[in-house]
Protein backbone atom coordinates (compact mmCIF):
# COMPACT_ATOMS: atom_id res chain seq x y z
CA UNK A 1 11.71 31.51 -36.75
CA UNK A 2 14.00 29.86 -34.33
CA UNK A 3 14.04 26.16 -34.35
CA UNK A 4 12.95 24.71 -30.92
CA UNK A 5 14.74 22.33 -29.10
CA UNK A 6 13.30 19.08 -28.10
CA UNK A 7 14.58 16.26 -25.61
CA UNK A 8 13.70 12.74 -24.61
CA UNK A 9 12.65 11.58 -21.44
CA UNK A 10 11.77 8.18 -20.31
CA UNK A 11 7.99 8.20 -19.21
CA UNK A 12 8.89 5.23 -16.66
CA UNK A 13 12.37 6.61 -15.05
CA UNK A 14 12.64 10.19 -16.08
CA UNK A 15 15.98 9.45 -17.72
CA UNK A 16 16.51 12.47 -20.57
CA UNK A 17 18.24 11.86 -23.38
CA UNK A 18 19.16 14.50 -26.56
CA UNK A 19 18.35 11.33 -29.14
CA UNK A 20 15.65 8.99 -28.86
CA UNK A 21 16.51 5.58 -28.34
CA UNK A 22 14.71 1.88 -28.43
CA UNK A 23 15.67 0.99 -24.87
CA UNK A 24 16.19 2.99 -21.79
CA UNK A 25 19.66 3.28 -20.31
CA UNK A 26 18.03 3.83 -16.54
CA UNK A 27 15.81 1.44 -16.08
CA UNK A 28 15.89 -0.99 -19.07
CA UNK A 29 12.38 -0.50 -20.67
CA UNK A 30 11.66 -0.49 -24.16
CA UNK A 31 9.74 2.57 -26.26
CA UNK A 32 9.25 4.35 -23.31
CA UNK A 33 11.31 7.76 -24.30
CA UNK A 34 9.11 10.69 -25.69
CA UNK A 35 9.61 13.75 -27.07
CA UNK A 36 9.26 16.94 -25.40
CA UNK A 37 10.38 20.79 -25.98
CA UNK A 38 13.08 22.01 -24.01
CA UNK A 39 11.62 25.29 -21.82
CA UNK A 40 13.59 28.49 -21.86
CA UNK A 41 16.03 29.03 -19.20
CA UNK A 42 14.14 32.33 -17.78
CA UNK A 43 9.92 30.17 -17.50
CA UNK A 44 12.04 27.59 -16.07
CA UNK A 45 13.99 29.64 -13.21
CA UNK A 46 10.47 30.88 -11.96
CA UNK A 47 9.27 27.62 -10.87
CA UNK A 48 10.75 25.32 -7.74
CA UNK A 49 9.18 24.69 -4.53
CA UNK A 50 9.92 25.46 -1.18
CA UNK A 51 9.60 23.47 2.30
CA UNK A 52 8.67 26.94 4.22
CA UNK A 53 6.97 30.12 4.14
CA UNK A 54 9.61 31.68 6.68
CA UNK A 55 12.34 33.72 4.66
CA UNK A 56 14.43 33.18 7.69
CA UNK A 57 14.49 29.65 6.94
CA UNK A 58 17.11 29.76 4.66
CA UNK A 59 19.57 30.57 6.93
CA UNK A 60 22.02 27.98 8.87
CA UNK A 61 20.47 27.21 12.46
CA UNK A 62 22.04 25.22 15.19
CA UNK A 63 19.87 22.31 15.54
CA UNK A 64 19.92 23.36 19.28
CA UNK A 65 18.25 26.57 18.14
CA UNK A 66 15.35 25.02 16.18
CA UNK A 67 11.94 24.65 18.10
CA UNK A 68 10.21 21.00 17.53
CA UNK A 69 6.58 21.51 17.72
CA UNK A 70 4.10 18.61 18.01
CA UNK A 71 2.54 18.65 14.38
CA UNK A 72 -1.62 19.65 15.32
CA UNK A 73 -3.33 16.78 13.15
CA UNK A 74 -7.02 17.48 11.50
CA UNK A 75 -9.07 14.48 13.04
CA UNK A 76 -11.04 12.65 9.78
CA UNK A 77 -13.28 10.85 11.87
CA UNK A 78 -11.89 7.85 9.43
CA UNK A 79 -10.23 6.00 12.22
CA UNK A 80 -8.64 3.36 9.51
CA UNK A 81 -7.44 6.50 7.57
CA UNK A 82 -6.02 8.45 10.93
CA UNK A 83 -3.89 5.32 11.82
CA UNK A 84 -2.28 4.61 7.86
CA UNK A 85 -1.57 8.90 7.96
CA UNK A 86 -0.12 8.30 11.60
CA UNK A 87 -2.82 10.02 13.70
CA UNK A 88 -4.67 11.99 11.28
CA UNK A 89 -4.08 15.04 8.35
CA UNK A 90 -1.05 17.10 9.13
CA UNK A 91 -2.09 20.86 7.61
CA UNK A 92 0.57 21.87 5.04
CA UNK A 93 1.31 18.60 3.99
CA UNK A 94 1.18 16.67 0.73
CA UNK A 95 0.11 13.15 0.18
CA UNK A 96 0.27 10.90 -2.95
CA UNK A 97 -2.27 8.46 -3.16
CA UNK A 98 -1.97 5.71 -5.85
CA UNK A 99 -3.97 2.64 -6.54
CA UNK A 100 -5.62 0.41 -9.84
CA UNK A 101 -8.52 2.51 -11.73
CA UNK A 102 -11.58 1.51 -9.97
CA UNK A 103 -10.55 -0.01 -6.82
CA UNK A 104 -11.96 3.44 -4.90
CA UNK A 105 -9.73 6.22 -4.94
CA UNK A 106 -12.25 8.73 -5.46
CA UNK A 107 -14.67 6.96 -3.83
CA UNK A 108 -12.13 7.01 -0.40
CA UNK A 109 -11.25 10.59 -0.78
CA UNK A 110 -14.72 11.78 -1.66
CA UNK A 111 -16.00 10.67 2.01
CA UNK A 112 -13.00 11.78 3.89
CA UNK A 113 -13.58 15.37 1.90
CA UNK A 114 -17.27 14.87 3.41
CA UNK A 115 -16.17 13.80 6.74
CA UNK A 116 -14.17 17.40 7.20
CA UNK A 117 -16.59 19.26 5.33
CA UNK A 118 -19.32 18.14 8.77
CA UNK A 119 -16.56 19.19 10.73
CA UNK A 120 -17.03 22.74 9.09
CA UNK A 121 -13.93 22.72 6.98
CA UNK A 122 -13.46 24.01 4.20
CA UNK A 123 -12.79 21.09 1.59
CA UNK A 124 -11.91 21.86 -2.60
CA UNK A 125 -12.00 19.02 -4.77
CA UNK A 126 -10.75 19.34 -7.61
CA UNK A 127 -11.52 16.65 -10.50
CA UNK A 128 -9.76 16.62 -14.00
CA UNK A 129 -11.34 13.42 -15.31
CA UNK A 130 -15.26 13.70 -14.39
CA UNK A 131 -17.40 17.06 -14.49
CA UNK A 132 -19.34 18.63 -11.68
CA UNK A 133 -22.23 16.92 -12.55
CA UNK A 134 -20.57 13.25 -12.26
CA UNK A 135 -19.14 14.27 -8.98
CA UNK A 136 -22.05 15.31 -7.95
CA UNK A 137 -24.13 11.70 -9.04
CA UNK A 138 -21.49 10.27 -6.89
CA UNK A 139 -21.72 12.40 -4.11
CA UNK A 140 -25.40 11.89 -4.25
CA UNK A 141 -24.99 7.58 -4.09
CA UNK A 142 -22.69 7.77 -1.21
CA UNK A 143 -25.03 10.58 0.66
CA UNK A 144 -23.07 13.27 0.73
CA UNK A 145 -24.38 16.65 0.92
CA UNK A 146 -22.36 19.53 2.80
CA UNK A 147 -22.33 23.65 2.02
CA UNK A 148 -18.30 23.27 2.84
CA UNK A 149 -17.77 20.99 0.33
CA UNK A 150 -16.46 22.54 -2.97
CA UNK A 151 -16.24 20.98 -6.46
CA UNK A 152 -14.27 21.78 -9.32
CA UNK A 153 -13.92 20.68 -12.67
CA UNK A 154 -10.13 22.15 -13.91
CA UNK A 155 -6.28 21.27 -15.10
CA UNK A 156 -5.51 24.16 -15.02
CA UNK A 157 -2.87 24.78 -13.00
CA UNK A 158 -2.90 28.22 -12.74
CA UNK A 159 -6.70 28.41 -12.69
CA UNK A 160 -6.69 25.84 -9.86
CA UNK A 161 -4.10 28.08 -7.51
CA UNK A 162 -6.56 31.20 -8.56
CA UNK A 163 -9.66 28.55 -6.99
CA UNK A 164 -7.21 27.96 -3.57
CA UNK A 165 -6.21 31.43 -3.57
CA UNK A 166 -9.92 32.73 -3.00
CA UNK A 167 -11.27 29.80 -0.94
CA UNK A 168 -8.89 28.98 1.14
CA UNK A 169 -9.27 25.90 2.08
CA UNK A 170 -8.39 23.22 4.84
CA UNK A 171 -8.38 20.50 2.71
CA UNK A 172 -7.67 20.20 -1.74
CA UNK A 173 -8.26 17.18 -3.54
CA UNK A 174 -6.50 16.96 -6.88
CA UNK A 175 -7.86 13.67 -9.15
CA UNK A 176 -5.94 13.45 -10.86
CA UNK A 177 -2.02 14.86 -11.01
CA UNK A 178 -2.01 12.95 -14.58
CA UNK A 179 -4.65 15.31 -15.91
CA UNK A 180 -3.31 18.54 -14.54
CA UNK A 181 -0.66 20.50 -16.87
CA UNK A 182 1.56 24.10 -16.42
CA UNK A 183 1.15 26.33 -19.75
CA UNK A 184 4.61 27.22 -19.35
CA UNK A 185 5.78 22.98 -19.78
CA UNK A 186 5.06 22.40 -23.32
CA UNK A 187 4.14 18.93 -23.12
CA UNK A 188 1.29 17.21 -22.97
CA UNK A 189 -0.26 16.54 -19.54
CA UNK A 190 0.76 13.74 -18.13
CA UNK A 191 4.47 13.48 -19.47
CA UNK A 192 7.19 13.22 -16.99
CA UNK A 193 7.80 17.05 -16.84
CA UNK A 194 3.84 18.41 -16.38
CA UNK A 195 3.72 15.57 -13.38
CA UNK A 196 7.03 16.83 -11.85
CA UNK A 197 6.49 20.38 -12.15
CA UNK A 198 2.94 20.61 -11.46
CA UNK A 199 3.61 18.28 -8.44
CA UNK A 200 6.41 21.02 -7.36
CA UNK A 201 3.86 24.01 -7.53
CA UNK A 202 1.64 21.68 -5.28
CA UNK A 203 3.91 21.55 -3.01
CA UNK A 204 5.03 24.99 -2.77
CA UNK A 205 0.99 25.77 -2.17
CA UNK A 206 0.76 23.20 0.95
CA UNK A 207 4.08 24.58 2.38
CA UNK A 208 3.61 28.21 1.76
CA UNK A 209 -0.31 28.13 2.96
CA UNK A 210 -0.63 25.47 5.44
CA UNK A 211 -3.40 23.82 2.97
CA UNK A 212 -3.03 19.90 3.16
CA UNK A 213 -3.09 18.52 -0.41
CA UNK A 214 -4.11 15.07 -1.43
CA UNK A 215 -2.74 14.25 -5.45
CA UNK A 216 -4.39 11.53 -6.96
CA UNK A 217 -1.43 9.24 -9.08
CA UNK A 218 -2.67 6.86 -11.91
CA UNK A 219 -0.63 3.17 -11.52
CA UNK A 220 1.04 1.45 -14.28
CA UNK A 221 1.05 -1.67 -15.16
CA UNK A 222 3.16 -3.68 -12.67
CA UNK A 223 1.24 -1.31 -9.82
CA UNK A 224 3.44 1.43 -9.33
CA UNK A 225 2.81 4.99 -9.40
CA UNK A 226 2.93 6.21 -13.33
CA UNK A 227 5.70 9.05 -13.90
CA UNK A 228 9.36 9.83 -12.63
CA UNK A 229 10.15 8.43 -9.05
CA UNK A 230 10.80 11.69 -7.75
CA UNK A 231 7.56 12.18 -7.61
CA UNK A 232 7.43 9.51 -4.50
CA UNK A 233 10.42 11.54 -3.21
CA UNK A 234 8.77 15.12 -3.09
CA UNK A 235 5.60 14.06 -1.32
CA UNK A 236 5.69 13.76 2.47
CA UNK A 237 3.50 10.84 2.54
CA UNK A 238 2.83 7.83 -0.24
CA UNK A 239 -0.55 5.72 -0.06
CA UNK A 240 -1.03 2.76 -2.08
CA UNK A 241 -5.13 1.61 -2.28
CA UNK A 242 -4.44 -2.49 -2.71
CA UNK A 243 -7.27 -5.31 -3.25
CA UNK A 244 -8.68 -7.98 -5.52
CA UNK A 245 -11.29 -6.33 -7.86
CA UNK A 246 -13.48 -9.43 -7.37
CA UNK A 247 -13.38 -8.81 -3.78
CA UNK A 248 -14.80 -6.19 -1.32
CA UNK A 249 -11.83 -5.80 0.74
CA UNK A 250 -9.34 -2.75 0.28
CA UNK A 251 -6.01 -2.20 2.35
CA UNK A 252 -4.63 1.43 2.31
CA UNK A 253 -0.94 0.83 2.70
CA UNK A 254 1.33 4.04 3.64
CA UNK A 255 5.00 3.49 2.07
CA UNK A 256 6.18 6.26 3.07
CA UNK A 257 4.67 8.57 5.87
CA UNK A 258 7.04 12.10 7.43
CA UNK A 259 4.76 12.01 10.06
CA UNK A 260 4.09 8.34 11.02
CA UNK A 261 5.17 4.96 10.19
CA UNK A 262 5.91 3.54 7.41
CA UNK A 263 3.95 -0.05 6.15
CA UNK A 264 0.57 0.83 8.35
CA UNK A 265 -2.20 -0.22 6.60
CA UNK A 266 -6.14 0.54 6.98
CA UNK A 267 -8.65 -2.22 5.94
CA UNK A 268 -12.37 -0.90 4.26
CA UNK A 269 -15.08 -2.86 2.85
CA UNK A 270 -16.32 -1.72 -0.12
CA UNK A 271 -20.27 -1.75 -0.32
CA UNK A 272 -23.10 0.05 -2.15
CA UNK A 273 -22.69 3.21 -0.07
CA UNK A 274 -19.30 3.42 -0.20
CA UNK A 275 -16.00 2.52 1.82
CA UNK A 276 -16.48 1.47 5.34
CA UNK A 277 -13.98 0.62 7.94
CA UNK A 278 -12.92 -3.28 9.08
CA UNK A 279 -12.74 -2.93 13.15
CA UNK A 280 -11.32 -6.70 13.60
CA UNK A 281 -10.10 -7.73 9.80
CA UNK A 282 -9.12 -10.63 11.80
CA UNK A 283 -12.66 -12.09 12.44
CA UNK A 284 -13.55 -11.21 8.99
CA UNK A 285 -10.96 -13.12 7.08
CA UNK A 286 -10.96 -16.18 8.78
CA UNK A 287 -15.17 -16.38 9.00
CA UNK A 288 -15.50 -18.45 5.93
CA UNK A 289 -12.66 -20.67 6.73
CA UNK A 290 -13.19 -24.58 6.32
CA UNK A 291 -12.73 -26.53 9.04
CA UNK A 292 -11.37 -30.14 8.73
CA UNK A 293 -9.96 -29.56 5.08
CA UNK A 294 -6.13 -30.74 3.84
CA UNK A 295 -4.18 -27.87 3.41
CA UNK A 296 -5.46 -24.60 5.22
CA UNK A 297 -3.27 -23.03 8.33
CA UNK A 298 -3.47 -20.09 10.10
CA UNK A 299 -0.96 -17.58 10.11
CA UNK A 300 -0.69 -14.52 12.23
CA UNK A 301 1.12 -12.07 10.48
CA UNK A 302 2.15 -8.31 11.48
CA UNK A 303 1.25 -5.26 9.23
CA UNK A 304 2.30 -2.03 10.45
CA UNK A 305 1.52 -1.89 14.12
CA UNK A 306 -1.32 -4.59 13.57
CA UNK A 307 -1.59 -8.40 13.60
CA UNK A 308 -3.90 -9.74 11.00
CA UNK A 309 -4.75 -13.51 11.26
CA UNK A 310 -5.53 -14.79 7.83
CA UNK A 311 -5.95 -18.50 6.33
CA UNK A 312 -3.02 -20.09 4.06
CA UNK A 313 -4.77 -22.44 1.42
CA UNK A 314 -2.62 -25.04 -0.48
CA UNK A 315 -3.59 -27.40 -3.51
CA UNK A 316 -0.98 -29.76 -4.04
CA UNK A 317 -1.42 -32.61 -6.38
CA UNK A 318 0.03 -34.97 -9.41
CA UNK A 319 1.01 -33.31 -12.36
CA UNK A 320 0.29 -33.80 -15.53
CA UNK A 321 2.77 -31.39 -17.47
CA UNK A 322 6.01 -32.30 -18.19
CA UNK A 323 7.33 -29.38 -15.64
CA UNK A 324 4.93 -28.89 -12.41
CA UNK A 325 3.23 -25.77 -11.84
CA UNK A 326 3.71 -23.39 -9.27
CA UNK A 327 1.34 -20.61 -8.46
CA UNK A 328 0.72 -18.77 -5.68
CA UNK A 329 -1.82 -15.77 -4.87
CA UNK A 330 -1.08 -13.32 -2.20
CA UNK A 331 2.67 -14.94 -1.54
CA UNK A 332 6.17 -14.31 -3.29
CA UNK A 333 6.15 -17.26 -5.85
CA UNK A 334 9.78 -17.57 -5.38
CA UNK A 335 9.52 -18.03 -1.37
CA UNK A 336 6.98 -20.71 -2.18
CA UNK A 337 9.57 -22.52 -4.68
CA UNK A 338 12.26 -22.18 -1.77
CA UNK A 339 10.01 -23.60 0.93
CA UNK A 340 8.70 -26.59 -1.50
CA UNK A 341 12.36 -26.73 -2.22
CA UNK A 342 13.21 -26.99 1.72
CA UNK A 343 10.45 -29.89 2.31
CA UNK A 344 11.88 -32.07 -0.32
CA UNK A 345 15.43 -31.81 0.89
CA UNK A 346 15.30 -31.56 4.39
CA UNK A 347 12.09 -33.62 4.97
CA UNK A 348 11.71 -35.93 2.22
CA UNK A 349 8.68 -34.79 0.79
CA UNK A 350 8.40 -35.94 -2.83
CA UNK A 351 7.07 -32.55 -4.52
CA UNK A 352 9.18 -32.46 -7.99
CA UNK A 353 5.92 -34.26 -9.66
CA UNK A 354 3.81 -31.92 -7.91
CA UNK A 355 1.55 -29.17 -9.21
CA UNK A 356 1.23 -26.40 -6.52
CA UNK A 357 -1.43 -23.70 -5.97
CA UNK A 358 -1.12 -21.56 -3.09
CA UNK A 359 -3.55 -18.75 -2.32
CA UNK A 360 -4.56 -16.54 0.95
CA UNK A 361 -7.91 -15.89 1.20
CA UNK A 362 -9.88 -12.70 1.47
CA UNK A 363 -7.16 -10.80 -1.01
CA UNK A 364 -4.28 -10.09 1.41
CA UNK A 365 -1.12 -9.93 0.38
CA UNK A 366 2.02 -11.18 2.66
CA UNK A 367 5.21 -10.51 2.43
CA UNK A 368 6.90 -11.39 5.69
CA UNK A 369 9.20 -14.04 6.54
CA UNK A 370 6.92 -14.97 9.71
CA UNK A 371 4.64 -16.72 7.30
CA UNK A 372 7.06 -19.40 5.91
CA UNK A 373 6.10 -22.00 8.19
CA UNK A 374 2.79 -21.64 8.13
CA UNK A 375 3.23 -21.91 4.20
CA UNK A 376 5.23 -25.60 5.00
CA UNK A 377 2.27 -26.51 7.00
CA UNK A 378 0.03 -25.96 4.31
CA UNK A 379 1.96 -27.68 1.97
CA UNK A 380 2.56 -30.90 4.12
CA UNK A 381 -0.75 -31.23 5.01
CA UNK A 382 -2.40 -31.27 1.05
CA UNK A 383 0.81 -33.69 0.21
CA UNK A 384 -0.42 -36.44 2.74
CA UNK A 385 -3.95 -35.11 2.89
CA UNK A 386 -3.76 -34.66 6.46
CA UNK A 387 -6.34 -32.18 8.12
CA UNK A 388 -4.65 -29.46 10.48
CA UNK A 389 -5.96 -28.18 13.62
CA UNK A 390 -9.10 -25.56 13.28
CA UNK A 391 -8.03 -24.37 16.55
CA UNK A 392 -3.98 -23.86 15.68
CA UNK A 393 -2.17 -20.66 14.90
CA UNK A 394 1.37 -21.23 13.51
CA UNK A 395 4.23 -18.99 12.98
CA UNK A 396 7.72 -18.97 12.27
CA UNK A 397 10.52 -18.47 9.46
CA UNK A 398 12.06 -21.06 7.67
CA UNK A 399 15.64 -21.22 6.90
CA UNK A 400 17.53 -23.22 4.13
CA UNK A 401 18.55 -26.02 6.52
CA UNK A 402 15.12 -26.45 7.72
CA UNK A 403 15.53 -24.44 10.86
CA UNK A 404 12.55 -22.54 12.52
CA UNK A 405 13.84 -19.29 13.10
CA UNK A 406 12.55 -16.21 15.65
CA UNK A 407 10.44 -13.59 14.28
CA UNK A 408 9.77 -10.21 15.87
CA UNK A 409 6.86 -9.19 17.80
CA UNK A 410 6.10 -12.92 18.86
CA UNK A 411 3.94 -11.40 22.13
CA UNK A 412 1.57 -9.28 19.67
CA UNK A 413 0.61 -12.19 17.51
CA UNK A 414 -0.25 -14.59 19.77
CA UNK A 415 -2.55 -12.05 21.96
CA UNK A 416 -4.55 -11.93 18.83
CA UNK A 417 -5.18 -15.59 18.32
CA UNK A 418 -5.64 -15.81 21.87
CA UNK A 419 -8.61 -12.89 21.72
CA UNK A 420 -9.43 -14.97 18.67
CA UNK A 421 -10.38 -18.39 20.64
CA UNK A 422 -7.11 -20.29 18.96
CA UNK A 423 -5.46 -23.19 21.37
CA UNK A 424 -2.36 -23.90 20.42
CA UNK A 425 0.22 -21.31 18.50
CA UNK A 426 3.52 -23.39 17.16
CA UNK A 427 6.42 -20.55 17.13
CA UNK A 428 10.13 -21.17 17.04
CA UNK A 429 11.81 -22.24 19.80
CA UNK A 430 14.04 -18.85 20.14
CA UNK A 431 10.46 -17.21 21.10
CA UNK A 432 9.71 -18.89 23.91
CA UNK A 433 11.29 -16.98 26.76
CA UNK A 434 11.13 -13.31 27.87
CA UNK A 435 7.74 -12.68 27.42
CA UNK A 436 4.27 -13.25 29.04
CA UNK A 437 1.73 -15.97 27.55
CA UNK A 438 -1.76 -14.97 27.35
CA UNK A 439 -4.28 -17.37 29.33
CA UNK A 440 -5.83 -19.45 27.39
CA UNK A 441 -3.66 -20.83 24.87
CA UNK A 442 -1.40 -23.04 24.76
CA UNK A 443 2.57 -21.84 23.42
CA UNK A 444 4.62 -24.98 21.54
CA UNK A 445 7.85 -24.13 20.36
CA UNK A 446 9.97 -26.17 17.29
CA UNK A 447 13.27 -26.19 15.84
CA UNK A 448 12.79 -27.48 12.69
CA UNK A 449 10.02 -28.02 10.02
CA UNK A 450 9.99 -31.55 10.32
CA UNK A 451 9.56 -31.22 14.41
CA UNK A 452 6.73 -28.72 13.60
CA UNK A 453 5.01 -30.94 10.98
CA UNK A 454 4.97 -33.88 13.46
CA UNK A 455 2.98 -31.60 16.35
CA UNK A 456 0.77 -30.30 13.56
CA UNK A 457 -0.26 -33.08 11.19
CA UNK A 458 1.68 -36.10 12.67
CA UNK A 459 3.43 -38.84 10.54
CA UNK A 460 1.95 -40.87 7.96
């Protein structure tokens, strides 16, 4: 009996290797490379995917020649889900969706399967991690009941393009790609080569049959999507399901979108019956805000094509370690150290016997420049225990010199504090002209930090 050949491939990276080794050469991790059996040349051959049904498409076209047709969306009813996809499901396509276990994956794509399935399309989904019967318990708490909605319990791969073959569907959910596996890959499901492969005959099925395929992708650790990269790269469209588990907001973040923008996100409340959509996330993240307190701003700051006003909190106060503490929820912890780092220097806050605790309330997480002077505010205002205005908006990047510098979209974000019933909004100076100010608010631009922290919590 011939001896089979085995390789090892990183389960993080993808990087193969003929020898196992402690530490990946790609991307650095340790005891991440696993065995698996090399296929034959001939299984391996059969497999691939393809971007169109069309045999013709393999031939050269003048870009002149090639007809752009408007791509017909399916409508999920979901508006929050419609804007992240960039206007709804594009038929034929293939969509990642990755997120922490439990923050509502299945819950998400269980009601958007429901929503179509009203609509009288056909919908398959497709679980490898719960039976029928648990599907249906969950169906059954969020009240969903629809003849065109279709549940299977399979990882099969080949069993599960029999299923698609005979009920052609509009719509297949897969949940999840980590539990599906190819009998011709001879390792275990969920290695690096059953996720890439079996994500490849996926996509083949979408192109080939116009179906639209959602894959559910288990997370690792540090949040991203468990398996090779590629598998971000073959999809046309990558989700991310963010939030705090100990709070009832979720963001659906697209990171990459063929048909739409990139960054959009969609904002849901998570209740007893289920997911339901945030109309003004605005409104609902600054509701419970304290007014009169040290140390909380407003910030209006730009995701996708929305503005989202939240509240900045800071703690600041005496240490008691022999090295302060910096922490920071919802913010880079290094922008926080470079801002802290900017009021000591340029302003002459004494912070270097400081403990620091930053946090943005309600679970969002920012990661825009346009927010650094809001987190200054914040800071200055907890140092001297100085109250900020209830009614003031500010925005603005910082700079190492303690400059205020321009940010983009100026006219978007102040129309929403505006709508909001906010007074005053401090932006850099730059942003003043070239632009019309909504009525009823008040525009003050600054140059610096410490011209910004004199309109907005004075001087002790």
């Amino acid at each position: 009996m011939a001896k089979r050949k085995t390789k090892f491939v990183c389960q993080e990276c993808g990087y193969e290797s003929m020898k196992w080794m402690g530490k990946c050469p790609g991307c650095q991790s340790w005891n991440s490379m696993v065995e698996e059996f090399v296929e034959a040349a001939a299984s391996k051959r059969s497999r691939g995917y393809v971007t169109s049904s069309s045999p013709q498409s393999a031939k050269p076209q003048a870009i002149t020649e090639v007809v752009s047709d408007v791509e017909a969306r399916i409508n999920t009813t979901i508006k929050e889900l419609n804007r992240v996809l960039g206007g709804g499901i594009v038929p034929g396509s293939l969509v990642l969706v990755g997120g922490d276990p439990g923050i509502g994956k299945s819950t998400l794509l269980l009601q958007v399967s429901a929503q179509l399935a009203n609509n009288k399309y056909k919908v398959l989904y497709i679980s490898g991690e719960e039976s029928v019967k648990q599907t249906k318990l969950r169906s059954d708490r969020l009240g969903i009941s629809s003849d065109h909605l279709y549940v299977l319990a399979e990882t099969d791969l080949e069993l599960i393009e029999k299923a698609i073959d005979e009920l052609a569907p509009t719509l297949v959910i897969i949940d999840s790609i980590q539990t599906v596996y190819q009998a011709e890959v001879t390792s275990a499901p969920g290695s690096v080569s059953q996720v890439r492969e079996c994500t490849a005959a996926f996509m083949k099925i979408a192109k080939t049959k116009g179906v639209a395929i959602f894959i559910v992708g288990h997370v690792t650790k540090q949040g991203a999507i468990a398996g090779p990269r590629l598998l971000e790269h073959m999809v046309d469209s990558v989700l991310y399901f963010e939030g705090e588990r100990h709070h009832t907001f979720r963001i659906l973040r697209a990171v990459k979108n063929r048909f739409g923008s990139t960054n959009e996100i969609g904002i849901f409340e998570m209740k007893e019956s289920g997911l339901e959509e945030v109309v003004n996330p605005s409104e609902i993240f600054l509701e419970e805000r304290s007014k009169g307190v040290a140390g909380s701003t407003v910030v209006a700051a730009i995701e996708g094509t929305r503005t989202v006003l939240v509240e900045l909190q800071a703690l600041i106060s005496p240490t008691s370690f022999g090295n302060p503490r910096r922490m920071a929820t919802g913010i880079d912890h290094n922008r926080v150290s470079l801002i802290m780092a900017v009021l000591e220097k340029r302003v002459g806050l004494l912070l270097q016997n400081q403990d620091a605790y930053l946090n943005v309330a309600g679970g969002v997480k920012l990661d825009e420049p346009a927010i650094d002077l809001a987190v200054a505010v914040s800071i200055a205002s907890s140092f001297r225990d100085q109250i900020t205005n209830p009614t003031d908006v500010v925005i603005g990047e910082v700079g190492l010199t303690g400059e205020v510098r321009r940010v983009s979209r100026i006219e978007q974000r102040v129309v929403e504090a505006a709508k909001l019933g906010f007074e005053r909004a401090i932006i850099p100076t730059k942003n003043i002209d070239g632009w019309t100010k909504p009525d009823g608010i008040k525009v003050i631009g600054v140059t610096t930090v410490e011209e910004a922290l004199d309109v907005l919590v004075g001087r002790r």
